[in-house]
Protein backbone atom coordinates (compact mmCIF):
# COMPACT_ATOMS: atom_id res chain seq x y z
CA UNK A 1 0.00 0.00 0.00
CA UNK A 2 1.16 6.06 -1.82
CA UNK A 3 1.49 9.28 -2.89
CA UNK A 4 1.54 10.09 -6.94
CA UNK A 5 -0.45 13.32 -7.02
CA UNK A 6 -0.48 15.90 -9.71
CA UNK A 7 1.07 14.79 -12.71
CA UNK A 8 3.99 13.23 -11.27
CA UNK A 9 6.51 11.13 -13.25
CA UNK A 10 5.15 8.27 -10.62
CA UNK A 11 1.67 8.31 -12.74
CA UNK A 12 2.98 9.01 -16.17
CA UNK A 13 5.09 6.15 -16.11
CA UNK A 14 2.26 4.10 -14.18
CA UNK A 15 -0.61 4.66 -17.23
CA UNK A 16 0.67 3.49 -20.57
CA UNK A 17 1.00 -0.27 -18.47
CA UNK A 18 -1.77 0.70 -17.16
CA UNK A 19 -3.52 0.33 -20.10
CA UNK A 20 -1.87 -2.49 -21.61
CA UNK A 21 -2.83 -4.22 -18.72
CA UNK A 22 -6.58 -3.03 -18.79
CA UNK A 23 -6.43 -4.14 -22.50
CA UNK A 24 -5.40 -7.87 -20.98
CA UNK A 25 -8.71 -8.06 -19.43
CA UNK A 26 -10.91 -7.18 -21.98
CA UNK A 27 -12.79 -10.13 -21.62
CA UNK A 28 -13.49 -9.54 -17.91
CA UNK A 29 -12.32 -12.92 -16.83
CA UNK A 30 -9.53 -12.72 -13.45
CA UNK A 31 -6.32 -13.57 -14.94
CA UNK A 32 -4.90 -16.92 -14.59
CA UNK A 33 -1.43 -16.60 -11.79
CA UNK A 34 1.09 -16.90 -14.34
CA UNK A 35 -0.97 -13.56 -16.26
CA UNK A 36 -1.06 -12.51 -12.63
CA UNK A 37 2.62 -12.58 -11.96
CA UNK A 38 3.74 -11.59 -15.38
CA UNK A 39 1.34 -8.05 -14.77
CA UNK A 40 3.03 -7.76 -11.40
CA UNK A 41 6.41 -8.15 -12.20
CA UNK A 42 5.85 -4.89 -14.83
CA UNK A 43 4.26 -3.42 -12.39
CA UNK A 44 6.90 -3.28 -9.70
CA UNK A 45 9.51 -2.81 -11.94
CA UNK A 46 7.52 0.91 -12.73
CA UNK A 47 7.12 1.09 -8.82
CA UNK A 48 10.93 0.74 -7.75
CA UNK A 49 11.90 2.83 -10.97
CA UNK A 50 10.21 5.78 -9.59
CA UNK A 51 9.83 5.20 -5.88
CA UNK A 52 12.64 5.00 -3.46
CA UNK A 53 13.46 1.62 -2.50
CA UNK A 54 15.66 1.29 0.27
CA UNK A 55 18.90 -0.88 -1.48
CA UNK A 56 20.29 -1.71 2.43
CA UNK A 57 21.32 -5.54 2.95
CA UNK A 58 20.36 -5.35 6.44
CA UNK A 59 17.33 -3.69 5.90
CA UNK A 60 16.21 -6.49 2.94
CA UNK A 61 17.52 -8.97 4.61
CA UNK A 62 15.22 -8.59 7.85
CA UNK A 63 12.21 -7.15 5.97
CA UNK A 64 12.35 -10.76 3.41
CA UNK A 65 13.22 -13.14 6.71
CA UNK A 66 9.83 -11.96 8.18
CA UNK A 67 7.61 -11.73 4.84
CA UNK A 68 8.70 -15.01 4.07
CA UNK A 69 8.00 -16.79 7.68
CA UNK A 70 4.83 -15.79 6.95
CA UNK A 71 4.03 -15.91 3.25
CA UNK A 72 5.98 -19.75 3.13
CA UNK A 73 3.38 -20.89 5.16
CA UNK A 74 0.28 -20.01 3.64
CA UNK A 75 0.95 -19.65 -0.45
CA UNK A 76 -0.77 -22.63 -2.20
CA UNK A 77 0.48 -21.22 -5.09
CA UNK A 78 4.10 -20.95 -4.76
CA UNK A 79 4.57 -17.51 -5.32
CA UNK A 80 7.99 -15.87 -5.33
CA UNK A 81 7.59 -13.09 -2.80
CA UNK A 82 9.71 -9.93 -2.27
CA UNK A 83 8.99 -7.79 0.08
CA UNK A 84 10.40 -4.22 0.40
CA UNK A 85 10.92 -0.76 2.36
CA UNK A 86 9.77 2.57 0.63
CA UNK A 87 12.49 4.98 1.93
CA UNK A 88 9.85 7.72 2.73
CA UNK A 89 7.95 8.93 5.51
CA UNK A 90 4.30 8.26 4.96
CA UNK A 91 2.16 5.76 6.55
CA UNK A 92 1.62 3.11 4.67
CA UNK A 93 1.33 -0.29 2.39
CA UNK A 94 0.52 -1.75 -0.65
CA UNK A 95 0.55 -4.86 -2.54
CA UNK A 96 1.11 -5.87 -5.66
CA UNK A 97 0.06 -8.95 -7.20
CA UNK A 98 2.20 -11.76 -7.86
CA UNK A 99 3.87 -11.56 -4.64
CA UNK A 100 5.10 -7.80 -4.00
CA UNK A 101 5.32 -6.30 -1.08
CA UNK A 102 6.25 -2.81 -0.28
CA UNK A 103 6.09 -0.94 3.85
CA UNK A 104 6.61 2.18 3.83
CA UNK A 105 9.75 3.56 6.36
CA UNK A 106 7.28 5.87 7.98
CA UNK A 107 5.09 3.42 8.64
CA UNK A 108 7.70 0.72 10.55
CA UNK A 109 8.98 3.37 12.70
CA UNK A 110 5.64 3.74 14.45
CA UNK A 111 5.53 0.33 15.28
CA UNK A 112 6.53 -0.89 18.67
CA UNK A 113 7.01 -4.47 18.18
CA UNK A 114 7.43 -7.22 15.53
CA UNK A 115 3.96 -8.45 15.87
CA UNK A 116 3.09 -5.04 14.45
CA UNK A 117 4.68 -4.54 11.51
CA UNK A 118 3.97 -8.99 10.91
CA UNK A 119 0.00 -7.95 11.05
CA UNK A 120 0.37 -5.05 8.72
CA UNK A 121 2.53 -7.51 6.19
CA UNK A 122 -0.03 -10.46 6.60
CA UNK A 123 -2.31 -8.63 5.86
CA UNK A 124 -1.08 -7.08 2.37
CA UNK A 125 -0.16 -10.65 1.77
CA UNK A 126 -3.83 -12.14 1.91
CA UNK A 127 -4.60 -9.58 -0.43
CA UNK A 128 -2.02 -11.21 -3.00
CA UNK A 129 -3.64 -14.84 -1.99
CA UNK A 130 -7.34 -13.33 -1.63
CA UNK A 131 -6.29 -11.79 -5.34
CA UNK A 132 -8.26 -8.85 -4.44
CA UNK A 133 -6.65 -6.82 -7.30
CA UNK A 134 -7.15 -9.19 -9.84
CA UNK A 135 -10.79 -9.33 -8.87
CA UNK A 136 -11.13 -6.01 -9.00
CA UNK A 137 -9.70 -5.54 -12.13
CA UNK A 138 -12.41 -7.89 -13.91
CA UNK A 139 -15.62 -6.61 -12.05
CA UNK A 140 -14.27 -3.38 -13.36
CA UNK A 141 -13.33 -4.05 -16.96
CA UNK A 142 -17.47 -6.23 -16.76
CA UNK A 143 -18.80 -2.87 -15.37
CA UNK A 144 -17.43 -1.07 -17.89
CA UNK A 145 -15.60 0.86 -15.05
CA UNK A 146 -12.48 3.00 -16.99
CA UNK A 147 -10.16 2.37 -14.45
CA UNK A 148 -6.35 1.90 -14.14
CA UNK A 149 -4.83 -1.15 -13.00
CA UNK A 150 -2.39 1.66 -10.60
CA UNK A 151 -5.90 3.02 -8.99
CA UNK A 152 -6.56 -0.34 -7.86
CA UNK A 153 -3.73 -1.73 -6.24
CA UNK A 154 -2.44 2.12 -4.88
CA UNK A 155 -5.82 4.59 -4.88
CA UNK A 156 -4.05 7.04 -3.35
CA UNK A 157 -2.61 7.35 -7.20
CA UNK A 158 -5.97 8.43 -7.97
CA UNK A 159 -5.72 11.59 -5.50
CA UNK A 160 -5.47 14.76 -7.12
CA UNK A 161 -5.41 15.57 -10.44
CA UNK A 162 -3.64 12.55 -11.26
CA UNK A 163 -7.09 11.00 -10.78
CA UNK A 164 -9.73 13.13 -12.28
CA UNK A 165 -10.67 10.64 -14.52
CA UNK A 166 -10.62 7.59 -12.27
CA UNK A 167 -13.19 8.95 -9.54
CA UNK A 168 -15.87 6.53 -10.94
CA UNK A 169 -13.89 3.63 -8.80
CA UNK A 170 -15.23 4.97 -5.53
CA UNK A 171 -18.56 4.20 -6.83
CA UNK A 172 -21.08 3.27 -3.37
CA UNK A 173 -20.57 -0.38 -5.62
CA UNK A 174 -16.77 -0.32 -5.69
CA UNK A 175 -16.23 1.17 -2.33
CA UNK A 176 -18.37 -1.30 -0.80
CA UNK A 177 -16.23 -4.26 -2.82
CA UNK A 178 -13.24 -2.30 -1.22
CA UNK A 179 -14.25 -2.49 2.02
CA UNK A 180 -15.08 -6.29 1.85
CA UNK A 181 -11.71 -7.21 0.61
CA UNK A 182 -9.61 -5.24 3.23
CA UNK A 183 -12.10 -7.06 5.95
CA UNK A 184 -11.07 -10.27 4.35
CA UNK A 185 -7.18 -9.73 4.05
CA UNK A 186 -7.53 -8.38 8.14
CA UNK A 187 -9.58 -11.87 9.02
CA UNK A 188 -7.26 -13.85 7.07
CA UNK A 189 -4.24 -11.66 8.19
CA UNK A 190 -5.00 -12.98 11.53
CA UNK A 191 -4.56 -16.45 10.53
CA UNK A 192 -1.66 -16.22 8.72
CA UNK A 193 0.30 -14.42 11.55
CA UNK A 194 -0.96 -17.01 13.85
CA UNK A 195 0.02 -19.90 11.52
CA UNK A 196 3.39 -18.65 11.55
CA UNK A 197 4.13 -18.39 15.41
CA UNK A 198 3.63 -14.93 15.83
CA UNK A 199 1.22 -13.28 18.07
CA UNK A 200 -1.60 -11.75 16.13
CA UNK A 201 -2.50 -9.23 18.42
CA UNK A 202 0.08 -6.99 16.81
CA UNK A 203 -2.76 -6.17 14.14
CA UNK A 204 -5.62 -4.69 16.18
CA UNK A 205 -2.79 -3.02 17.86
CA UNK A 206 -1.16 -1.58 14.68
CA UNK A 207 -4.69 -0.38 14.27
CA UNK A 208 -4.86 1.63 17.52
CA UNK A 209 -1.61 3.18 16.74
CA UNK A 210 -2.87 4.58 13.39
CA UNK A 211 -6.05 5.84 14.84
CA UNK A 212 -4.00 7.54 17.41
CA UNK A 213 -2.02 9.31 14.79
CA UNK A 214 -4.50 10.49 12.54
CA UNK A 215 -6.49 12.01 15.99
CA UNK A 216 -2.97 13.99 16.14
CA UNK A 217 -2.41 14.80 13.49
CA UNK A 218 -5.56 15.00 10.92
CA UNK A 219 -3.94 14.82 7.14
CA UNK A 220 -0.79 12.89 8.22
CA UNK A 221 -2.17 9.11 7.31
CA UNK A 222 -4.30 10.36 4.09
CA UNK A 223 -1.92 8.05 1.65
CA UNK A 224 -2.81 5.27 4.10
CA UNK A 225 -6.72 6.13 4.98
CA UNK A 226 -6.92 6.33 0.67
CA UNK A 227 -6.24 2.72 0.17
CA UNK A 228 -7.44 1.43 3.53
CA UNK A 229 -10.55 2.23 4.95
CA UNK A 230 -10.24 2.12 8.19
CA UNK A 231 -13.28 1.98 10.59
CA UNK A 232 -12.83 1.76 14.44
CA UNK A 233 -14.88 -1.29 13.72
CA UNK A 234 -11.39 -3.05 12.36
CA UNK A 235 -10.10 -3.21 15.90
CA UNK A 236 -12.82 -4.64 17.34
CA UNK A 237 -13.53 -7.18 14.48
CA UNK A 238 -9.94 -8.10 14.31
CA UNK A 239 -10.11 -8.34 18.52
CA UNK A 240 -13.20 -11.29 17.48
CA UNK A 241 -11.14 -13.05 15.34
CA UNK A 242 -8.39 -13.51 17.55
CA UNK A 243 -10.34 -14.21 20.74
CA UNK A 244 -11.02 -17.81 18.94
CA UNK A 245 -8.00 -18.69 19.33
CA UNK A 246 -7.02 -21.56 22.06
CA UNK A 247 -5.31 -19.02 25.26
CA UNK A 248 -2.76 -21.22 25.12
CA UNK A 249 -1.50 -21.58 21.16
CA UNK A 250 -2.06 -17.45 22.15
CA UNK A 251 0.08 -17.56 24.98
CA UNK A 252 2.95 -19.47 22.96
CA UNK A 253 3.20 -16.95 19.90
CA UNK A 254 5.91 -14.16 19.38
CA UNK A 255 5.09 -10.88 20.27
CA UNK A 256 8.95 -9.08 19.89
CA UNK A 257 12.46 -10.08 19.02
CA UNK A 258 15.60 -8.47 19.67
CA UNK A 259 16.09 -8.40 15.70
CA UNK A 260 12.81 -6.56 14.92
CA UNK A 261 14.48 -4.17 17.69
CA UNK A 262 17.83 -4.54 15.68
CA UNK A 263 16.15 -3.43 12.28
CA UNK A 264 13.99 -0.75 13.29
CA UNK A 265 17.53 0.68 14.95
CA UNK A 266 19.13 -0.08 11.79
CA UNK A 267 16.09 2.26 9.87
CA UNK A 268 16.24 5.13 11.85
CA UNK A 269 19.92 5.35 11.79
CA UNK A 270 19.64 5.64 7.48
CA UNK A 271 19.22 8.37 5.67
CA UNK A 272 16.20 9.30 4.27
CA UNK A 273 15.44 9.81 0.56
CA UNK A 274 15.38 12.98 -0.99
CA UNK A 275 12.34 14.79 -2.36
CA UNK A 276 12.07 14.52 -6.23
């Protein structure tokens, strides 16, 4: 889960695959996961031409170890998954299907604790194994919706005036659908976490924190709020999901490790991307 208002070289380079990709789905049907992976593949390589990836071994070393505890267990489809740091300061997340993950640097130094940042990666991960994008993409291209594949998986490129001519994607009908999915990836975020020994509390938690920051500071989670709704409701339903779980398997998951403490040490000590 980004900001790419105005005409920014982020969005120009972002439409012409745009609508190549659009012009894939003609036929409305969701694409089969080698189609899948071959559209997200051109799609990141846009994304970390034009957004600041953070090239630090350390950093991609740490950021991979924990995506992949995670994704390994619960990818029927045997994905190959990278996962990476946006070297900026806004809140937020996105996936990209076929198995990309990006965090942004703003985002992981508000967390506290591993289990945070783990709930706010399994979750962009169910979207990739929900294929909530791909889905998307087809109800869209059946509903005659002119939308591009970018406004999808990032909205917040459809902010400005970037995306006068996508607005027709926060349709009541495609809002709704947006909504759904990011319940689903939270209720299946849960599960994944858990599956892979760590404690899922760290979601509904990660949750807290965010509402916390947008009550001080109105404006400074918009690139996150844009691509994920977020309702006070989340904590609670996320707080349901867990509570099914045995005390016990609860009591036995990871919460922290010294190197989640290590890497978020390692962040803050980099320098931060310049403005383009």
């Amino acid at each position: 889960m980004t900001r790419a208002p105005h005409a920014t070289p982020v969005a120009r380079r972002i439409l012409p695959i745009a609508a190549l990709l659009a012009a894939a789905l003609g036929t409305g049907c969701v694409p089969n996961t080698a189609e899948e992976v071959q559209m997200g593949n051109q799609y990141a390589q846009q994304i970390e031409q034009q957004l600041p990836v953070l090239r630090d071994p350390e950093i991609e070393r740490y950021i991979n170890l924990l995506g992949d505890s995670i994704a390994r267990v619960v990818d029927d489809r045997n994905l190959t998954w990278r996962f990476n740091v946006i070297n900026q300061d806004e809140i937020n997340a996105f996936a990209v299907p076929g198995g990309h993950i990006y965090v942004y640097r703003g985002l992981i130094e508000r967390t506290t604790n591993m289990s945070e940042l783990a709930g706010v990666i399994g979750h962009e991960i169910a979207h990739v194994t929900q294929r909530h994008s791909m889905k998307q993409m087809a109800a869209a291209q059946r509903a005659n919706v002119g939308v591009t594949f970018g406004c999808i998986v990032v909205p917040s490129l459809c902010s400005g005036a970037a995306g006068m001519g996508t607005q027709a994607v926060l349709s009541a009908g495609f809002a709704k659908f947006s909504r759904d999915d990011e319940t689903e990836a939270d209720r299946y975020g849960v599960k994944f976490v858990s599956r892979a020994g760590i404690d899922p509390r760290g979601m509904p938690s990660m949750f807290r924190i965010l509402i916390r920051e947008r009550e001080r500071s109105p404006g400074a989670l918009d690139a996150w709020f844009a691509s994920h709704p977020m309702e006070e409701s989340r904590v609670r339903e996320t707080e349901q999901d867990i509570a099914k779980i045995d005390p016990i398997v609860l009591s036995s998951l990871t919460r922290d490790t010294r190197g989640f403490q290590n890497f978020k040490a390692r962040l803050l000590s980099l320098p931060r991307a310049r403005s383009r």
